[in-house]
Protein backbone atom coordinates (compact mmCIF):
# COMPACT_ATOMS: atom_id res chain seq x y z
CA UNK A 1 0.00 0.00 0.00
CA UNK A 2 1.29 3.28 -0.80
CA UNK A 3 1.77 6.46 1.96
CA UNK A 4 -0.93 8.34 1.75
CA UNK A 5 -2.78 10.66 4.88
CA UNK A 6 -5.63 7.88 5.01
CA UNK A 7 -2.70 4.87 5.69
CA UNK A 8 -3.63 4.27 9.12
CA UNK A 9 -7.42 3.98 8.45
CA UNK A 10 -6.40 1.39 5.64
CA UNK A 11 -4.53 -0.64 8.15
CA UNK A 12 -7.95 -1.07 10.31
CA UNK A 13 -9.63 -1.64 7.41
CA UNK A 14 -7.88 -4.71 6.33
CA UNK A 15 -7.58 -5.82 10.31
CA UNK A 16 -11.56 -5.67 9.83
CA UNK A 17 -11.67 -7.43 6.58
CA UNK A 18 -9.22 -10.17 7.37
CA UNK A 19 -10.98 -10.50 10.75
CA UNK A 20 -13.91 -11.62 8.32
CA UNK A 21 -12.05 -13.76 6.28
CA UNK A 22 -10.58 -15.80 9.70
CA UNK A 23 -14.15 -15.65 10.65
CA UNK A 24 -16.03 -17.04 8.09
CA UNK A 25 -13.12 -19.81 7.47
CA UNK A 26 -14.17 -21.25 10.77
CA UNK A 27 -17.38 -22.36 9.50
CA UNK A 28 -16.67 -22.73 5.38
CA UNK A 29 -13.61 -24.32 3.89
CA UNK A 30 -11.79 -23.59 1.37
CA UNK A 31 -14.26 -20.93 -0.96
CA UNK A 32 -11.54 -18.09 -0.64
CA UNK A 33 -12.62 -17.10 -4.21
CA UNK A 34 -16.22 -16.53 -2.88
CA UNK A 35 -15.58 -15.07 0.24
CA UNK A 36 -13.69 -12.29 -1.71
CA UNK A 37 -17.04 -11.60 -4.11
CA UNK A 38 -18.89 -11.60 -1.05
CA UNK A 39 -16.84 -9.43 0.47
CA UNK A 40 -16.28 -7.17 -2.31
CA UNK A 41 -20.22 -6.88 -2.54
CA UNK A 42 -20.53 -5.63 0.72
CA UNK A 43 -18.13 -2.82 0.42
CA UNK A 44 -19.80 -1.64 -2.79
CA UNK A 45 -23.55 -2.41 -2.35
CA UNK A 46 -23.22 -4.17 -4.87
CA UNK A 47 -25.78 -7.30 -5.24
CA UNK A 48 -24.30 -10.89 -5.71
CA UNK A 49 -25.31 -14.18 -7.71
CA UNK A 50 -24.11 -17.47 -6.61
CA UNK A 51 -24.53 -20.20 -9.03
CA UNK A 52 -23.60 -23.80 -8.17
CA UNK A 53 -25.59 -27.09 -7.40
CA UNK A 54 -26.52 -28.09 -4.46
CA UNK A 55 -24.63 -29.01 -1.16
CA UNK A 56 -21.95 -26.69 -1.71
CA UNK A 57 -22.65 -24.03 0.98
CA UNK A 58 -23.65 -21.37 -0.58
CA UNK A 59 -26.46 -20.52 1.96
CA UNK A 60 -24.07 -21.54 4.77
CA UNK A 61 -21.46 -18.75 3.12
CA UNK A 62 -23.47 -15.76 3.10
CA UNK A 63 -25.55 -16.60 6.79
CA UNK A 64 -21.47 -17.03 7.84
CA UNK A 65 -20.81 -13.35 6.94
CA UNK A 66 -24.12 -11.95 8.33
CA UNK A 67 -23.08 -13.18 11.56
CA UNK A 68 -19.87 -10.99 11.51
CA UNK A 69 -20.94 -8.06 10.67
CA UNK A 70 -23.45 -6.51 12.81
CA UNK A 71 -26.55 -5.71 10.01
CA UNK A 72 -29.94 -7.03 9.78
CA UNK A 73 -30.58 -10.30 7.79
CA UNK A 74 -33.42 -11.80 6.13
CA UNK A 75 -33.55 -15.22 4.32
CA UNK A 76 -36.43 -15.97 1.70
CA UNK A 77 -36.78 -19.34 0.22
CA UNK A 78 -37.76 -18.78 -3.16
CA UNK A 79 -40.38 -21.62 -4.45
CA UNK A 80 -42.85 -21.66 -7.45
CA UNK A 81 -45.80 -20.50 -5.00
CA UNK A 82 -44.13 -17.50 -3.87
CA UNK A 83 -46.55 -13.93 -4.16
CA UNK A 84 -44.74 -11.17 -4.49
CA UNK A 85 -46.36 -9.70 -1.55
CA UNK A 86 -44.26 -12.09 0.36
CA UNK A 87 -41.24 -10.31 -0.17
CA UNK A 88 -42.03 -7.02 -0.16
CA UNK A 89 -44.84 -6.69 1.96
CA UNK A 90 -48.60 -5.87 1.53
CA UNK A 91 -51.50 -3.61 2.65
CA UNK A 92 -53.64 -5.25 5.48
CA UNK A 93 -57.08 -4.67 6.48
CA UNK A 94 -57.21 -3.93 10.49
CA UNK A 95 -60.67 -5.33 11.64
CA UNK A 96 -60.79 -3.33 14.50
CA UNK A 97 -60.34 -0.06 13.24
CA UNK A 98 -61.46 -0.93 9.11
CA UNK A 99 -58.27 0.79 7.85
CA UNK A 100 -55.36 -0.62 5.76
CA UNK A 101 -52.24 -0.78 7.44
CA UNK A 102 -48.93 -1.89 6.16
CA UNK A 103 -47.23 -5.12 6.73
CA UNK A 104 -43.23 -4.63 5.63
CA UNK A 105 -42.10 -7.57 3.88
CA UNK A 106 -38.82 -9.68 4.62
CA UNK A 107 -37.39 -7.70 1.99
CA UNK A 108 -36.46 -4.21 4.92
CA UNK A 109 -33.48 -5.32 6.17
CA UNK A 110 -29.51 -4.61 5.36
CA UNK A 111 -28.84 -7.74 3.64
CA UNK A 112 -31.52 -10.04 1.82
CA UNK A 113 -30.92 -13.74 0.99
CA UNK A 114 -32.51 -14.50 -1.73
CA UNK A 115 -32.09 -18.33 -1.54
CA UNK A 116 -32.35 -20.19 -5.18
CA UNK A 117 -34.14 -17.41 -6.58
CA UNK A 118 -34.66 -19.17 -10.08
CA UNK A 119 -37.26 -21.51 -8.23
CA UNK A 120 -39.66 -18.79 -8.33
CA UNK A 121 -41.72 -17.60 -10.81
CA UNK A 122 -40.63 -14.47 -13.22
CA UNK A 123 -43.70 -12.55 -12.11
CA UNK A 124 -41.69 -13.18 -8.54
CA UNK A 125 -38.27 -12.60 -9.65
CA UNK A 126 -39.52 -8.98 -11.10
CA UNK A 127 -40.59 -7.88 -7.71
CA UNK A 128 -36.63 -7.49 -7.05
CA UNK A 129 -36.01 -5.51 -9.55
CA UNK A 130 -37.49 -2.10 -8.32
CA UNK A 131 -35.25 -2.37 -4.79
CA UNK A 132 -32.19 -3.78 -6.64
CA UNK A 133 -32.23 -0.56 -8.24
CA UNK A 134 -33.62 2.36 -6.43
CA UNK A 135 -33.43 0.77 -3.31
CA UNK A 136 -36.97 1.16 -2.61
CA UNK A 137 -40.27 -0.76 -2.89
CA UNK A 138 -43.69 0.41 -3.68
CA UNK A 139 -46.38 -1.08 -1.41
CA UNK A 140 -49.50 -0.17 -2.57
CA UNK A 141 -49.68 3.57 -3.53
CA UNK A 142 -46.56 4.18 -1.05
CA UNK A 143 -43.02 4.01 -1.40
CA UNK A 144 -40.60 2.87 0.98
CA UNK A 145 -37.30 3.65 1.18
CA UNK A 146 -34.89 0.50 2.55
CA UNK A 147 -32.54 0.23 5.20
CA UNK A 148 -29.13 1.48 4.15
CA UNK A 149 -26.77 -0.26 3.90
CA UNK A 150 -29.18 -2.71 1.50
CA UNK A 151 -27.42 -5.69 -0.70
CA UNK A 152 -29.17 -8.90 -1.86
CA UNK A 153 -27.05 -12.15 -2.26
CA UNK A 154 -28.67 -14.59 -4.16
CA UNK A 155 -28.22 -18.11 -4.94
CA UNK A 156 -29.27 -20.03 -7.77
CA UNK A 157 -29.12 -23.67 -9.11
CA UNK A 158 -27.89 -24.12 -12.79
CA UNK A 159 -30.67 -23.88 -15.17
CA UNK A 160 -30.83 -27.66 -16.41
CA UNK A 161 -31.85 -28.43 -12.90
CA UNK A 162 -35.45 -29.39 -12.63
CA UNK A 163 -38.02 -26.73 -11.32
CA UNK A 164 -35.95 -23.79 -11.69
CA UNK A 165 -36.25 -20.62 -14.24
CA UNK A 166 -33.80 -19.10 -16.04
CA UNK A 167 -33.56 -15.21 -14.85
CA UNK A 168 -34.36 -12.53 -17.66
CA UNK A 169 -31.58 -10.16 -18.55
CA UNK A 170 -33.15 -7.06 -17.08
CA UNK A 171 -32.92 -8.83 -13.48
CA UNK A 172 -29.45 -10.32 -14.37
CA UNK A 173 -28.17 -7.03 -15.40
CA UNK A 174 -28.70 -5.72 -11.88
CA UNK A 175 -26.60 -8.14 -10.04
CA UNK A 176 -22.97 -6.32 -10.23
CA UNK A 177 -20.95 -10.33 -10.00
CA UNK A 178 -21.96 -13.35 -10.74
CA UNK A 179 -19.90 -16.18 -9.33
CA UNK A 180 -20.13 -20.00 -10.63
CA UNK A 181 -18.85 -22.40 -7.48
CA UNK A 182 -17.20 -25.70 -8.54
CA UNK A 183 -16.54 -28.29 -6.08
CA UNK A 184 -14.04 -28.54 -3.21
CA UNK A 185 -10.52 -29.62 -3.44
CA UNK A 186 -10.23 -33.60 -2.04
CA UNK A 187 -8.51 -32.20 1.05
CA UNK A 188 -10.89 -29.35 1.73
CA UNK A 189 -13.87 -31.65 1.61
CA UNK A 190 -11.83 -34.10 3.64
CA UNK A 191 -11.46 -31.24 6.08
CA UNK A 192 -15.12 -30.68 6.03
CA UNK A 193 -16.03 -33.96 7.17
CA UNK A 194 -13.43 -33.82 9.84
CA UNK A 195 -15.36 -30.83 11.35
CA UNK A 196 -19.01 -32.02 10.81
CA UNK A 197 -17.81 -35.05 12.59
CA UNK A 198 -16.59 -33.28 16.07
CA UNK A 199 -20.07 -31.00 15.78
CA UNK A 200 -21.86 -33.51 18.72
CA UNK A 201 -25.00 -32.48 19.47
CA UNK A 202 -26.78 -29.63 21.29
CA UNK A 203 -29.75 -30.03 24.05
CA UNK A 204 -33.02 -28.81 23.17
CA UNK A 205 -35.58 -29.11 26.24
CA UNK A 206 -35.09 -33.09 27.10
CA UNK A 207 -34.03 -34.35 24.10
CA UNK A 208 -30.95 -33.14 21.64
CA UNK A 209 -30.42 -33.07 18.03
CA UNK A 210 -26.98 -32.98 16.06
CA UNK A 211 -25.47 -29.60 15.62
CA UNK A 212 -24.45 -28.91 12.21
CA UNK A 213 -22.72 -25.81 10.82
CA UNK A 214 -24.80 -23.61 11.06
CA UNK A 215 -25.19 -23.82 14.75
CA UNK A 216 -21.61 -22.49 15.13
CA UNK A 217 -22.81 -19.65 13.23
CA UNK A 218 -23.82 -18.38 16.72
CA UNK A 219 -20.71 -18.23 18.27
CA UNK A 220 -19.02 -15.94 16.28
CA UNK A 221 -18.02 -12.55 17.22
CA UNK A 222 -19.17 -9.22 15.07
CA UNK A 223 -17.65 -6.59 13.54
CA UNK A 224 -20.01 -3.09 13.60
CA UNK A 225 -21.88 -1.52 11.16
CA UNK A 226 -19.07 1.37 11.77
CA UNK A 227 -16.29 -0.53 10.85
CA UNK A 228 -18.65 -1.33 7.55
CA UNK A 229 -19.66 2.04 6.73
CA UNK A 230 -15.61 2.57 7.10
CA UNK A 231 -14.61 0.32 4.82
CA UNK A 232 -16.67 1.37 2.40
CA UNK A 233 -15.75 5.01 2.50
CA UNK A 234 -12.30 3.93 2.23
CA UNK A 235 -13.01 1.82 -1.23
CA UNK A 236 -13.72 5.03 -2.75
CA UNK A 237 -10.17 6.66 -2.08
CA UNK A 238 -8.71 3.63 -4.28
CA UNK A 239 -7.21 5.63 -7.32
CA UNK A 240 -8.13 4.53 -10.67
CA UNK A 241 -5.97 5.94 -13.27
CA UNK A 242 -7.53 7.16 -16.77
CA UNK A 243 -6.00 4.13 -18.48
CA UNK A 244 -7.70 1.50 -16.44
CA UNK A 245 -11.27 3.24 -17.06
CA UNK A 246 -9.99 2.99 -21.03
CA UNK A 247 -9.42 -0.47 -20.69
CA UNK A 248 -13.02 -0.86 -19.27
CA UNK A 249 -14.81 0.83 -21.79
CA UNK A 250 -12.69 -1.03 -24.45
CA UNK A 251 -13.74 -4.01 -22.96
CA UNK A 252 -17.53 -3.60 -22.65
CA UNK A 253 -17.72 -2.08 -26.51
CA UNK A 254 -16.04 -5.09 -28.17
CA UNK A 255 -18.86 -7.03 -26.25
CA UNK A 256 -21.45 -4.92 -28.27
CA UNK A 257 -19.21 -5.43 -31.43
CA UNK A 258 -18.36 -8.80 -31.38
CA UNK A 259 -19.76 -11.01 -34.38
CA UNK A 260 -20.22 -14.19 -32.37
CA UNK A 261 -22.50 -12.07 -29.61
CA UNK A 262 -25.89 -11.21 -30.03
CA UNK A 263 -26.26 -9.52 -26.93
CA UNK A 264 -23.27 -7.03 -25.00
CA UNK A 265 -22.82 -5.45 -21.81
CA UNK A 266 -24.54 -2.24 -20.98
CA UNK A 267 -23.02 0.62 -19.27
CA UNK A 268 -23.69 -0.90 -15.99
CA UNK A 269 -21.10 -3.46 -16.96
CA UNK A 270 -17.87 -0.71 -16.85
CA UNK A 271 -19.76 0.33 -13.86
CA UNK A 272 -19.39 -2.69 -11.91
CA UNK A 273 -15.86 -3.44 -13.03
CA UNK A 274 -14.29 -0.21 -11.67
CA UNK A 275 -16.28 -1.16 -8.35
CA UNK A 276 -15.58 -4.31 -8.08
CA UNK A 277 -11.83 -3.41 -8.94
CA UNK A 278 -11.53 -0.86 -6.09
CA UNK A 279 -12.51 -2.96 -3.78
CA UNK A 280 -10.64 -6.00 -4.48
CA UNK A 281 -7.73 -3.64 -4.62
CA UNK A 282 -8.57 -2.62 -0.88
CA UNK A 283 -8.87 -6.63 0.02
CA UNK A 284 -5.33 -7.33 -1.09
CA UNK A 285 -4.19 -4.00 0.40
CA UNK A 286 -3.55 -1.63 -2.06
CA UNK A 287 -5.10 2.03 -2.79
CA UNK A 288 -4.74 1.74 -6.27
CA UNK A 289 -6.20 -0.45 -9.11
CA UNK A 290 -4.12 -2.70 -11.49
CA UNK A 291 -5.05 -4.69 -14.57
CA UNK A 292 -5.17 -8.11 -12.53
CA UNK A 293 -8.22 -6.52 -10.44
CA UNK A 294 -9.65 -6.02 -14.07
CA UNK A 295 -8.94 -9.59 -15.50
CA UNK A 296 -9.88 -11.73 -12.32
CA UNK A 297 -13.27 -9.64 -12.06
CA UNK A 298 -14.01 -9.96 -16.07
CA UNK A 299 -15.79 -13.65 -15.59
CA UNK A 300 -18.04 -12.42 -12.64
CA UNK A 301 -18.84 -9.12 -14.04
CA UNK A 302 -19.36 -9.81 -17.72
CA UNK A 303 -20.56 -13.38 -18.40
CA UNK A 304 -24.34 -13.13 -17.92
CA UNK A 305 -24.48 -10.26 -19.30
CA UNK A 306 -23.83 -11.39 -22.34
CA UNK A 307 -25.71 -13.91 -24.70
CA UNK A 308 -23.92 -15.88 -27.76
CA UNK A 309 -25.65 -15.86 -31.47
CA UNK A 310 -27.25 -18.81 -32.81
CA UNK A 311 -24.63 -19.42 -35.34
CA UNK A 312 -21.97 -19.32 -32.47
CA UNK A 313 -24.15 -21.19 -30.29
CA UNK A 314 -24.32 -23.89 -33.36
CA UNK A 315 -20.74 -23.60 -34.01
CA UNK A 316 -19.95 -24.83 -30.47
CA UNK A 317 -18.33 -21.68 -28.92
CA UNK A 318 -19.50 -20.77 -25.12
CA UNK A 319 -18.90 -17.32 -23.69
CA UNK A 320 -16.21 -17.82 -21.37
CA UNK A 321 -14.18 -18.46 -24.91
CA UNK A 322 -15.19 -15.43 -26.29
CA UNK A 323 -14.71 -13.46 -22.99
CA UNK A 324 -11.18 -14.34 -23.26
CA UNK A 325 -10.51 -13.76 -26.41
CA UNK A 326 -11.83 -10.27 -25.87
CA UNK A 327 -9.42 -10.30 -23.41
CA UNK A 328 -6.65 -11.36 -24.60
CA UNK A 329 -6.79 -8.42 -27.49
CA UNK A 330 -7.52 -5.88 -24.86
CA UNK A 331 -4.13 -7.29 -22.93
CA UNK A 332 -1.94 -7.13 -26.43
């Protein structure tokens, strides 16, 4: 990190960021990757998509890093028969006094889990997509502003899975990264079973019932909302020179230009990329941004937002290979 007059509020910034890291790595193994986006997220308000099957913690990741950082938390299970109104909230008739009042949905709090949210319906999915943005919800004829900070991590199972429905663009735009988990190392899932085995079992009333991760959720120590707000402040004295912005913008137009893509980034693409790339800069202690921010965030930040022709589609290309050869010119 270089000198600068902020320094020594950089150096508690990373003691509160790596206090996360040590903190969440008590409950999930391995994931380092992901507990970066996460964390990254957080600093910018920006929201998060975790794709993977299932069984490999995704839930478990995100309720780990609620419970060390002192915000408000809110889990929705997203299923076919979800209403709208159960996420936002709705206008209830009082009986008593024959006036509507209004019932706030799970959706005010500081960060939302929105757990497998391609289970639920698009009529469902859309009700996200006014508080993604504005961070606000309209219930009724009101609007509501919501609690600040406000992020939504969602989760998601891949497509082909049974039951599930594939997000629109519109909603996909909004998410700033979206991160694909693959499966653990052999020795990190070895480790995992080494710790669910020495979970026991925890009393409830006169009977018990095995613990399991996320009743060691509990017993971990927070970090304050201060130390959040911080952090975040301190993401936005990252420098980023005029070159790297260049090298954005390059980047997103040759995804608009591209013969073998139907579909680019919009502006909110360059958007998230300088975001993302300040913060991951402030992660691995720096107050500047470098190209390596910019090529380890292209996957997450650009990938669903872009869609592949049918002639490249039929000619067998995917859009990680076309991502990278985009790339790979940009680097030249």
């Amino acid at each position: 990190m270089t000198a600068s007059a902020t320094a020594p509020r950089f150096v508690e910034t990373l003691k509160f960021l790596d206090q996360i890291k040590t903190r969440v790595g008590k409950v999930v193994v391995g994931q380092e990757v992901v507990v970066e986006r996460v964390l990254i997220s957080l600093l910018t308000s920006g929201h998060l998509l975790l794709q993977g099957v299932p069984g490999l913690a995704k839930t478990l990741l995100v309720a780990a890093v609620s419970k060390t950082v002192d915000l408000s938390y809110s889990r929705i299970q997203f299923t076919i028969d979800l209403l709208p109104s159960d996420i936002v909230g709705s206008e209830i008739l009082d009986q008593k006094t024959h006036e509507f009042r209004i019932h706030k949905g799970p959706i005010f709090t500081n960060l939302l889990l929105a757990d497998e949210i391609n289970r639920a319906a698009p009529k469902v999915q859309s009700a996200l997509l006014e508080a993604m943005q504005e961070r606000r919800v309209t219930i009724g004829n009101d609007n509501f502003a919501l609690p600040a900070p406000f992020l939504v991590i969602a989760t998601q199972n891949p497509v082909e899975q049974a039951g599930t429905f594939e997000l629109p663009e519109a909603q996909l735009d909004r998410f700033m990264l979206l991160h694909r988990l693959e499966y653990l190392k052999p020795e990190e899932e070895l480790e995992v079973l080494r710790r669910n085995a020495k979970l026991g079992v925890r009393r409830d009333g006169k009977g018990a019932v095995a613990r399991t991760e996320f009743d060691v959720l509990g017993e971990q120590e927070k970090g304050s909302a201060d130390q959040l707000v911080r952090a975040m402040e301190d993401v936005q004295e990252v420098h980023v020179s005029e070159a790297f912005l260049e090298h954005c913008v390059e980047i997103v137009n040759r995804t608009r230009n591209h013969p073998s893509l139907e579909l680019g980034c919009s502006p909110r693409a360059g958007i998230s990329l300088v975001k993302a790339s300040r913060a991951r800069a402030l992660i691995h202690g720096r107050d500047y941004v470098v190209p390596e921010d910019l090529f380890a965030l292209a996957e997450d930040v650009i990938l669903h937002r872009i869609r592949l022709s049918y002639e490249a589609v039929a000619e067998g290309q995917t859009s990680a290979q076309v991502l990278q050869e985009i790339l790979n010119e940009v680097a030249k």
